[in-house]
N, C-alpha and C. Protein backbone atom coordinates (compact mmCIF):
# COMPACT_ATOMS: atom_id res chain seq x y z
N UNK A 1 104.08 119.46 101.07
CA UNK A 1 103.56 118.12 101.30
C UNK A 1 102.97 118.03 102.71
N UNK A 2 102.09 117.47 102.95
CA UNK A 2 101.27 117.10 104.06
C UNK A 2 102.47 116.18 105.10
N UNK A 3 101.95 116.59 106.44
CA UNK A 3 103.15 115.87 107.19
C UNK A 3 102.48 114.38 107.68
N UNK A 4 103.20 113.64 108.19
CA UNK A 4 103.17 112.13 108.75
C UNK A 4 102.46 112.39 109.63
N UNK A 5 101.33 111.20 110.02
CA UNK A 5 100.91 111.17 111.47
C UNK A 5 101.03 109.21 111.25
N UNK A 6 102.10 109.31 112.66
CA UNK A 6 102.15 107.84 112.98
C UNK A 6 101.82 107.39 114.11
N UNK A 7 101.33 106.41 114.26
CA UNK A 7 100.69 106.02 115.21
C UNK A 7 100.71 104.31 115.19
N UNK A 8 100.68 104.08 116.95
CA UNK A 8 100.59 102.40 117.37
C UNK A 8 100.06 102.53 118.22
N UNK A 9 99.47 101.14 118.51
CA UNK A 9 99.00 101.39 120.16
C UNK A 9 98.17 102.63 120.44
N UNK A 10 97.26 102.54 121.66
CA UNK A 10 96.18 103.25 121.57
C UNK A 10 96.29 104.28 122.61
N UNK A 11 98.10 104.69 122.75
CA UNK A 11 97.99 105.93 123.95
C UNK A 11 98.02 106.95 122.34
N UNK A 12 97.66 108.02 123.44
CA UNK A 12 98.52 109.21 122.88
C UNK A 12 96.82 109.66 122.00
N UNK A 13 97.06 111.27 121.30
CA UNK A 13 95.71 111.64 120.57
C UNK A 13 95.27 110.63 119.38
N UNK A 14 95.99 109.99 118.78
CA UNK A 14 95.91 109.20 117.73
C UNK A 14 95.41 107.83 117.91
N UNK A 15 95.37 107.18 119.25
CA UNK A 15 95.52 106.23 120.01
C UNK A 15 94.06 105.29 119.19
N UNK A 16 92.87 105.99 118.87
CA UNK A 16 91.53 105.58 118.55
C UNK A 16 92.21 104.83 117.09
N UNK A 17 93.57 104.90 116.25
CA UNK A 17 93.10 104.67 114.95
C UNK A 17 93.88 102.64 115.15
N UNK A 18 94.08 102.69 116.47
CA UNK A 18 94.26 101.14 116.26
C UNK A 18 93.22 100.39 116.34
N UNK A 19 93.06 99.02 115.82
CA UNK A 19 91.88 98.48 115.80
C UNK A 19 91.77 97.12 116.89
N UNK A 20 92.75 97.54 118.10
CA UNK A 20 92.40 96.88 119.58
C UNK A 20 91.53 98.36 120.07
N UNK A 21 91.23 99.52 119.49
CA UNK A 21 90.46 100.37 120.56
C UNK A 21 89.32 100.24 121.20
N UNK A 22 88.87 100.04 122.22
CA UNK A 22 87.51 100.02 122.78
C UNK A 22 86.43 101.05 122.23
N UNK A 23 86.43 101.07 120.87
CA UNK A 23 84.81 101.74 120.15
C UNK A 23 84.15 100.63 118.93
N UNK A 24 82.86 99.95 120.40
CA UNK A 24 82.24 99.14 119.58
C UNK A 24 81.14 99.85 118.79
N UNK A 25 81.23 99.12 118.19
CA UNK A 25 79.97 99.22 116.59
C UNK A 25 79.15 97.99 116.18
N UNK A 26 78.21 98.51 115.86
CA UNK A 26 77.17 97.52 115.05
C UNK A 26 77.50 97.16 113.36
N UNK A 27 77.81 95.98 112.76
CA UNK A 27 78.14 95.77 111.84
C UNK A 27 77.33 94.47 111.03
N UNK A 28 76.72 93.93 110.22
CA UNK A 28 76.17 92.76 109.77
C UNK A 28 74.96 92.25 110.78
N UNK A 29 74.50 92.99 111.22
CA UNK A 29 73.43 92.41 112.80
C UNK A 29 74.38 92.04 113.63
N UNK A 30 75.06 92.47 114.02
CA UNK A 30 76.40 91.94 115.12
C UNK A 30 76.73 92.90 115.63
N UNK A 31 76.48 93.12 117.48
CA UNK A 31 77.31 94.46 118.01
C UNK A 31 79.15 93.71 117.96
N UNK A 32 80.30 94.53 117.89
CA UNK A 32 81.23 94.08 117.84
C UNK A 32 82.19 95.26 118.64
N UNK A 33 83.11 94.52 119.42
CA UNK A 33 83.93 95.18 120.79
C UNK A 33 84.85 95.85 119.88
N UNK A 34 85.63 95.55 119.26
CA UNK A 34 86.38 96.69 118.86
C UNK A 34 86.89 96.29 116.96
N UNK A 35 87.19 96.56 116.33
CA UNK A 35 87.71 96.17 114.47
C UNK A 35 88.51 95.06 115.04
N UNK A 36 89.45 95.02 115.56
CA UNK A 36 89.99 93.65 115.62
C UNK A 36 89.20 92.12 115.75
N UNK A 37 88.52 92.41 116.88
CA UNK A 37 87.36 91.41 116.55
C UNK A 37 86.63 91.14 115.47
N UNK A 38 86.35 92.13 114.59
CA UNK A 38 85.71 91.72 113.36
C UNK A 38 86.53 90.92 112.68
N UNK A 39 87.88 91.97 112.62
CA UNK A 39 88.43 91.01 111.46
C UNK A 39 89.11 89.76 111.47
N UNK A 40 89.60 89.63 112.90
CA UNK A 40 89.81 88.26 112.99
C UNK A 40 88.51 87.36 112.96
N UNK A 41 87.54 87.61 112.94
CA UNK A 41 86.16 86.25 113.34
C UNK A 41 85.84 86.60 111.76
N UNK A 42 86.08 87.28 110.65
CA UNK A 42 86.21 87.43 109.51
C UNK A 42 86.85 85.99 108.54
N UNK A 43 88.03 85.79 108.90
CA UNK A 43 88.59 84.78 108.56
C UNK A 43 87.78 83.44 108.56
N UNK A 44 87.01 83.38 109.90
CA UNK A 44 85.96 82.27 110.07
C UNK A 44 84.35 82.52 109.63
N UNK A 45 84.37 83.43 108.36
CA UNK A 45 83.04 84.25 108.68
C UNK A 45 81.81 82.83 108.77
N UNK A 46 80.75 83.28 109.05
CA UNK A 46 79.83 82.11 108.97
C UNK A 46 79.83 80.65 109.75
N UNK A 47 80.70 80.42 110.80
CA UNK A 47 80.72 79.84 111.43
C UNK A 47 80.96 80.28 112.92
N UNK A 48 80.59 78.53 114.18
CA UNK A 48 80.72 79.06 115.54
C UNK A 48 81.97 79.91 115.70
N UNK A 49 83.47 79.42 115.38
CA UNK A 49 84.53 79.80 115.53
C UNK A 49 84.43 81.50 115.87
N UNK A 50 83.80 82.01 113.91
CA UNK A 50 83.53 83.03 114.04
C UNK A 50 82.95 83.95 115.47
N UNK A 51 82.05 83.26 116.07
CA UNK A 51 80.89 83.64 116.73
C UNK A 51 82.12 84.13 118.48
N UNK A 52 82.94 82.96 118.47
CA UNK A 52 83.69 82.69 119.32
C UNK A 52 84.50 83.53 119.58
N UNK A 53 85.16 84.32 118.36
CA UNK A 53 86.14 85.40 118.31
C UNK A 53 85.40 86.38 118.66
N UNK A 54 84.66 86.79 118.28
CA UNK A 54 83.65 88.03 118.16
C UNK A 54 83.26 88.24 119.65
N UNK A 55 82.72 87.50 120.23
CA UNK A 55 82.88 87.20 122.28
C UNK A 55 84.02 86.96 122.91
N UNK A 56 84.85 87.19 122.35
CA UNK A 56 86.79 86.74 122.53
C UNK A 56 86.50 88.06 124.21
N UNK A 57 87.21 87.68 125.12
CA UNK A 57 87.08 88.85 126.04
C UNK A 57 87.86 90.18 125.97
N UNK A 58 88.91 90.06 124.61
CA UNK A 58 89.80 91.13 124.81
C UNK A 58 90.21 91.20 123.28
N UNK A 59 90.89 92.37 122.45
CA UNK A 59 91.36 91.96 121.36
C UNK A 59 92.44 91.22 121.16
N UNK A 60 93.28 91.65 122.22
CA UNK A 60 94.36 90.37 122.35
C UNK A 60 94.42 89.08 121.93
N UNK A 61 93.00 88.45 122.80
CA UNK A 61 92.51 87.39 122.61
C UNK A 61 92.22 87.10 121.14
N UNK A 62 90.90 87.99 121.05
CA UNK A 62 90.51 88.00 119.65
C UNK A 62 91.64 87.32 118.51
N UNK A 63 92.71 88.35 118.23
CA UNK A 63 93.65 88.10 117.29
C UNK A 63 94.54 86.76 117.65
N UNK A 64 94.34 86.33 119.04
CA UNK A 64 94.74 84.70 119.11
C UNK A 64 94.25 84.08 118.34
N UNK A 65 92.89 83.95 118.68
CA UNK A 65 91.82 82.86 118.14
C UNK A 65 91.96 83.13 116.58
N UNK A 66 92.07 84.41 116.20
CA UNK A 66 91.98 84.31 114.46
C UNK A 66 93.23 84.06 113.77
N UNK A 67 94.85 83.77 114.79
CA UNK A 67 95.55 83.33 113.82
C UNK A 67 95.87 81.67 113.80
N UNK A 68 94.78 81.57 115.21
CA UNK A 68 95.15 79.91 115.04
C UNK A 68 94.67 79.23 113.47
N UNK A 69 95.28 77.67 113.47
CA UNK A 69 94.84 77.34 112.29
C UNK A 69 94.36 76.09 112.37
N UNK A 70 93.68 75.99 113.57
CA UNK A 70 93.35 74.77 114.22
C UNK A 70 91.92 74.97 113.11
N UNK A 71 91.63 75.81 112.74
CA UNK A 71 90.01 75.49 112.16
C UNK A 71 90.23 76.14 110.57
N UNK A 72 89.99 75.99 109.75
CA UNK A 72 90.06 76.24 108.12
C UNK A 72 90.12 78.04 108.21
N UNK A 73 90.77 77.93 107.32
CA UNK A 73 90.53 80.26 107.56
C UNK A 73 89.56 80.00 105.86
N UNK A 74 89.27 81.09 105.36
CA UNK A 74 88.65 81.21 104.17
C UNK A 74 89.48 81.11 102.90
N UNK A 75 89.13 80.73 101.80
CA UNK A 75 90.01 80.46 100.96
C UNK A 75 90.38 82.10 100.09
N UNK A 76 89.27 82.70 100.24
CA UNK A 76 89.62 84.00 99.48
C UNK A 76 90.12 85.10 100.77
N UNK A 77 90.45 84.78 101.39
CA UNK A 77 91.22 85.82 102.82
C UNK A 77 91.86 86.63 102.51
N UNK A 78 92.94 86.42 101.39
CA UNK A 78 94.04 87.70 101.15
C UNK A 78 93.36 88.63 100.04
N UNK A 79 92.32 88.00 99.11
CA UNK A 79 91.70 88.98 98.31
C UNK A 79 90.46 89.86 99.30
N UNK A 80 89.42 89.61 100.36
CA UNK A 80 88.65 89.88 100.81
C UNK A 80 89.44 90.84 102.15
N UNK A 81 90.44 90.49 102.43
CA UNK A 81 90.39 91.25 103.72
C UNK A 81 90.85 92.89 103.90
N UNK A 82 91.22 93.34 102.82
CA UNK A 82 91.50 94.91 102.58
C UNK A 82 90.30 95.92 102.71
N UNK A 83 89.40 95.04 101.80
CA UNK A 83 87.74 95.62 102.36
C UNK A 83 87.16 95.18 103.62
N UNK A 84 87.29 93.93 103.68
CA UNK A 84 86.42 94.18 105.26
C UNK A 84 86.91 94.67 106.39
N UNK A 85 88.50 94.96 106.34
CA UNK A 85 88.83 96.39 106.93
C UNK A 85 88.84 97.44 106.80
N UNK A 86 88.26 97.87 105.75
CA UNK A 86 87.50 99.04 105.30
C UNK A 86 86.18 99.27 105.85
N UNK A 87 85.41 97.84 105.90
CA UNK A 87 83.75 97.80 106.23
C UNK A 87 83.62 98.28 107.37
N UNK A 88 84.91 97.45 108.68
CA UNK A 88 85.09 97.79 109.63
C UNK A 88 85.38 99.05 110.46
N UNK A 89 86.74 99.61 109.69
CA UNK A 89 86.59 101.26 109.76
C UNK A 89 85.29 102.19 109.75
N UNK A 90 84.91 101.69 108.14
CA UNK A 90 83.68 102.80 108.29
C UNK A 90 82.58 102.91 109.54
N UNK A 91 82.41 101.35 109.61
CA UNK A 91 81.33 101.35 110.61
C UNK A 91 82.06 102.44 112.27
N UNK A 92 83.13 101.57 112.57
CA UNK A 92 83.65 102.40 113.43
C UNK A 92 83.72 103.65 113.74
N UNK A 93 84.41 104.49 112.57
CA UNK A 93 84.37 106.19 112.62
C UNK A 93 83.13 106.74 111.85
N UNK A 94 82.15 106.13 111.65
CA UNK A 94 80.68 106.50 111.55
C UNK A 94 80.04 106.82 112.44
N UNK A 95 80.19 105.36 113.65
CA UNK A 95 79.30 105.40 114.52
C UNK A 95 79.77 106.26 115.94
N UNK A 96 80.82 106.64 115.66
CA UNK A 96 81.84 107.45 117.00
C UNK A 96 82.12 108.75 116.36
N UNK A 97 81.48 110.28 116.54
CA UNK A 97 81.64 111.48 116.26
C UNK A 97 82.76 111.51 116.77
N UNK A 98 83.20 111.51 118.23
CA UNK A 98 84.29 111.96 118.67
C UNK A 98 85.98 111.24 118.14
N UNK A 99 85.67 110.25 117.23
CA UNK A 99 86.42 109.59 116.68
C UNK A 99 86.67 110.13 115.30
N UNK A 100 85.65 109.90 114.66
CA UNK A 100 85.09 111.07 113.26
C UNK A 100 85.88 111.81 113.19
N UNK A 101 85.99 112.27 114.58
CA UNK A 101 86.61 114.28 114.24
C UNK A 101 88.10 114.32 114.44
N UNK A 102 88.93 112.89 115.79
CA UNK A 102 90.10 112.81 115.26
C UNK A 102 90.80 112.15 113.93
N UNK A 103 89.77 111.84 113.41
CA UNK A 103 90.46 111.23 111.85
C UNK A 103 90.32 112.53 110.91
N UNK A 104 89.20 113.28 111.08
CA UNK A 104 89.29 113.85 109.97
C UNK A 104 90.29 115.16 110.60
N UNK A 105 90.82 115.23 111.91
CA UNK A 105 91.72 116.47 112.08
C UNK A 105 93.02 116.12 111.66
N UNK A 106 93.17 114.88 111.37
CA UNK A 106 94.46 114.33 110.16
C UNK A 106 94.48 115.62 108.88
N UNK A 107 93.57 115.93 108.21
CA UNK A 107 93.50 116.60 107.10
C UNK A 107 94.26 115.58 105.60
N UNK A 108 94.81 116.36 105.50
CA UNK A 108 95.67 115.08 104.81
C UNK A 108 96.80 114.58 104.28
N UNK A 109 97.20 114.95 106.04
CA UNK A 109 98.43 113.91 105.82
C UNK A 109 98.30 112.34 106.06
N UNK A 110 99.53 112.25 105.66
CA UNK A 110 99.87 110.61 105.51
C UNK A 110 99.70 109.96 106.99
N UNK A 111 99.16 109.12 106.57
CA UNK A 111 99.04 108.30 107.87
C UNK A 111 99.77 106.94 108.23
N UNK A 112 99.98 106.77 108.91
CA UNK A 112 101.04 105.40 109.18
C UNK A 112 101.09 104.78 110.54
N UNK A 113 100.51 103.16 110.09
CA UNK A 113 101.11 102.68 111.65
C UNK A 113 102.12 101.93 111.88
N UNK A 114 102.98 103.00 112.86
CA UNK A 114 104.46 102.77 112.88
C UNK A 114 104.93 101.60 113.82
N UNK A 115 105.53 100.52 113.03
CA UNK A 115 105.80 99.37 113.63
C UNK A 115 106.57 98.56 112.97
N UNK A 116 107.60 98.22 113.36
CA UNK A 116 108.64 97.24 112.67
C UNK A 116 108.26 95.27 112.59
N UNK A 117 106.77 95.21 113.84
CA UNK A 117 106.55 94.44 113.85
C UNK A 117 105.33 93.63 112.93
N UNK A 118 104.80 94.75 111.89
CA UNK A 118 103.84 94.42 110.96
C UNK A 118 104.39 94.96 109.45
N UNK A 119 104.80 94.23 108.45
CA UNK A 119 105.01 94.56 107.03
C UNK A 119 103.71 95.08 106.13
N UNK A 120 102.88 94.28 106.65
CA UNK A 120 101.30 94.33 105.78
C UNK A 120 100.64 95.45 106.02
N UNK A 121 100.17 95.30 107.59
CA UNK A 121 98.86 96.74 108.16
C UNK A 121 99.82 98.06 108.21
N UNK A 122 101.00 97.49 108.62
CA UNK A 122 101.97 98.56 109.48
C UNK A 122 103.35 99.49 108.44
N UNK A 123 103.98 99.86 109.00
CA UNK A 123 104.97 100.48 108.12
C UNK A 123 106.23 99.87 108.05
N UNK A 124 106.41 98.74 108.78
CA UNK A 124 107.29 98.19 108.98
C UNK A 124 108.43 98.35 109.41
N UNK A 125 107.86 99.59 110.21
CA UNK A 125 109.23 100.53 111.34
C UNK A 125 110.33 100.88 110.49
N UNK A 126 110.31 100.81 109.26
CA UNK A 126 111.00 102.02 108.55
C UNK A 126 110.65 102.35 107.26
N UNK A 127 109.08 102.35 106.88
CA UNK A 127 108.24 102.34 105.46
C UNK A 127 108.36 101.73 104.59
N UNK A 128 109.30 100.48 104.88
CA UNK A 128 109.51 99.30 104.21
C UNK A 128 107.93 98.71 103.64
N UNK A 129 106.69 98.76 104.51
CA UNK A 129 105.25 98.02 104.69
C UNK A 129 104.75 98.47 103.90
N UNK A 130 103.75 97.70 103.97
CA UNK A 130 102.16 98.17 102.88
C UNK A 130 101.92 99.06 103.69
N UNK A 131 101.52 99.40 104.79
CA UNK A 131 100.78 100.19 105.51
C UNK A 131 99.68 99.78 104.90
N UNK A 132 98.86 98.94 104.95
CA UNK A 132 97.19 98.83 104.57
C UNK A 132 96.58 99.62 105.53
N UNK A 133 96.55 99.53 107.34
CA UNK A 133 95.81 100.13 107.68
C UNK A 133 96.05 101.55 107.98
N UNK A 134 96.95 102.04 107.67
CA UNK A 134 97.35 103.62 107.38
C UNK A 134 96.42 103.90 105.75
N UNK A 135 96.68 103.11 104.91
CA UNK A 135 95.93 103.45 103.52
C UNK A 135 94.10 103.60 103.38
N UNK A 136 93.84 102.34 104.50
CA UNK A 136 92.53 102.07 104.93
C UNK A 136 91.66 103.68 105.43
N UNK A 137 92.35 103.83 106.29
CA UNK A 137 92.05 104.96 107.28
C UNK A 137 92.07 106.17 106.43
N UNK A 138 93.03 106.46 105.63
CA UNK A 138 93.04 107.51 104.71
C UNK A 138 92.27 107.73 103.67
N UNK A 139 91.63 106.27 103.28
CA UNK A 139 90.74 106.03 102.21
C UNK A 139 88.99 106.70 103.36
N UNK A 140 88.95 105.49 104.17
CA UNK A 140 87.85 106.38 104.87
C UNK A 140 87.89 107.74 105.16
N UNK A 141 88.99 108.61 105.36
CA UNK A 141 89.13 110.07 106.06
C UNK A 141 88.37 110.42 104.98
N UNK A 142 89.07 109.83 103.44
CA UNK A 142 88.01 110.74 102.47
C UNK A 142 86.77 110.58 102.20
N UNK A 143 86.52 109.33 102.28
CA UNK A 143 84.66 109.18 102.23
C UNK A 143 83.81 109.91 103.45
N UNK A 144 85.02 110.11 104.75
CA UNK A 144 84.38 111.28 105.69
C UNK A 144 84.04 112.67 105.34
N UNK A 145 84.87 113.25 104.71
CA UNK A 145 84.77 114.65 104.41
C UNK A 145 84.06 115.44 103.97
């Protein structure tokens, strides 16, 4: 069996597969600072809000502004957002070779981002999680190859 690669946070060789990393991309006519920004201004797509996140100065920020609920989120959010973190990936390790090449030196093992503090994206610090964005990433490694 293929071994684990887990990863949080953006030290370490793996560090590029979080989506606070500083590798912007062009996506929808939109340059965008890093996947987090997308996908939080996602939630607001088509509006200023949106526009607002997307210029957020940090992802930090970013993911503020997209969990407030001061402004309507989209009604189809939990069906739409698995892909447009997919859209986001791709664009990302498309447009970054040197990124490209640490995803695809995964080969194929399992990927996981290890965190007790996310059930959904993450593994839920003991594989309790969806891991979506471990599944995400693995799904792109293969449309890389």
């Amino acid at each position: 069996m293929a071994e684990d690669v887990k990863f949080y946070g953006m030290k370490g060789v793996y560090g590029c597969f979080s989506n606070f990393y500083p590798a912007g991309f062009t996506l929808r006519d939109r340059q965008w600072p890093t996947v987090e920004h997308f996908f939080q201004a996602m939630k607001f797509e088509g509006s200023e809000y949106a526009d607002a996140i997307r210029t957020a100065a940090n992802p930090t920020k970013a993911k503020r502004l997209g969990k407030s609920r001061a402004h309507p989120i989209r009604p189809d959010w939990s069906e739409v957002r698995y892909p447009l973190m997919l859209e986001a990936l791709r664009a990302k390790f498309t447009q970054h070779e040197p990124l490209r090449q640490v995803l695809l030196s995964t080969g194929s093992a399992h990927l996981a981002e290890h965190t007790a503090r996310d059930k959904i994206w993450g593994d839920g610090g003991n594989g309790s999680g969806q891991n979506l964005l471990g599944k995400a990433l693995m799904q792109v490694r293969g449309e890389l190859v």
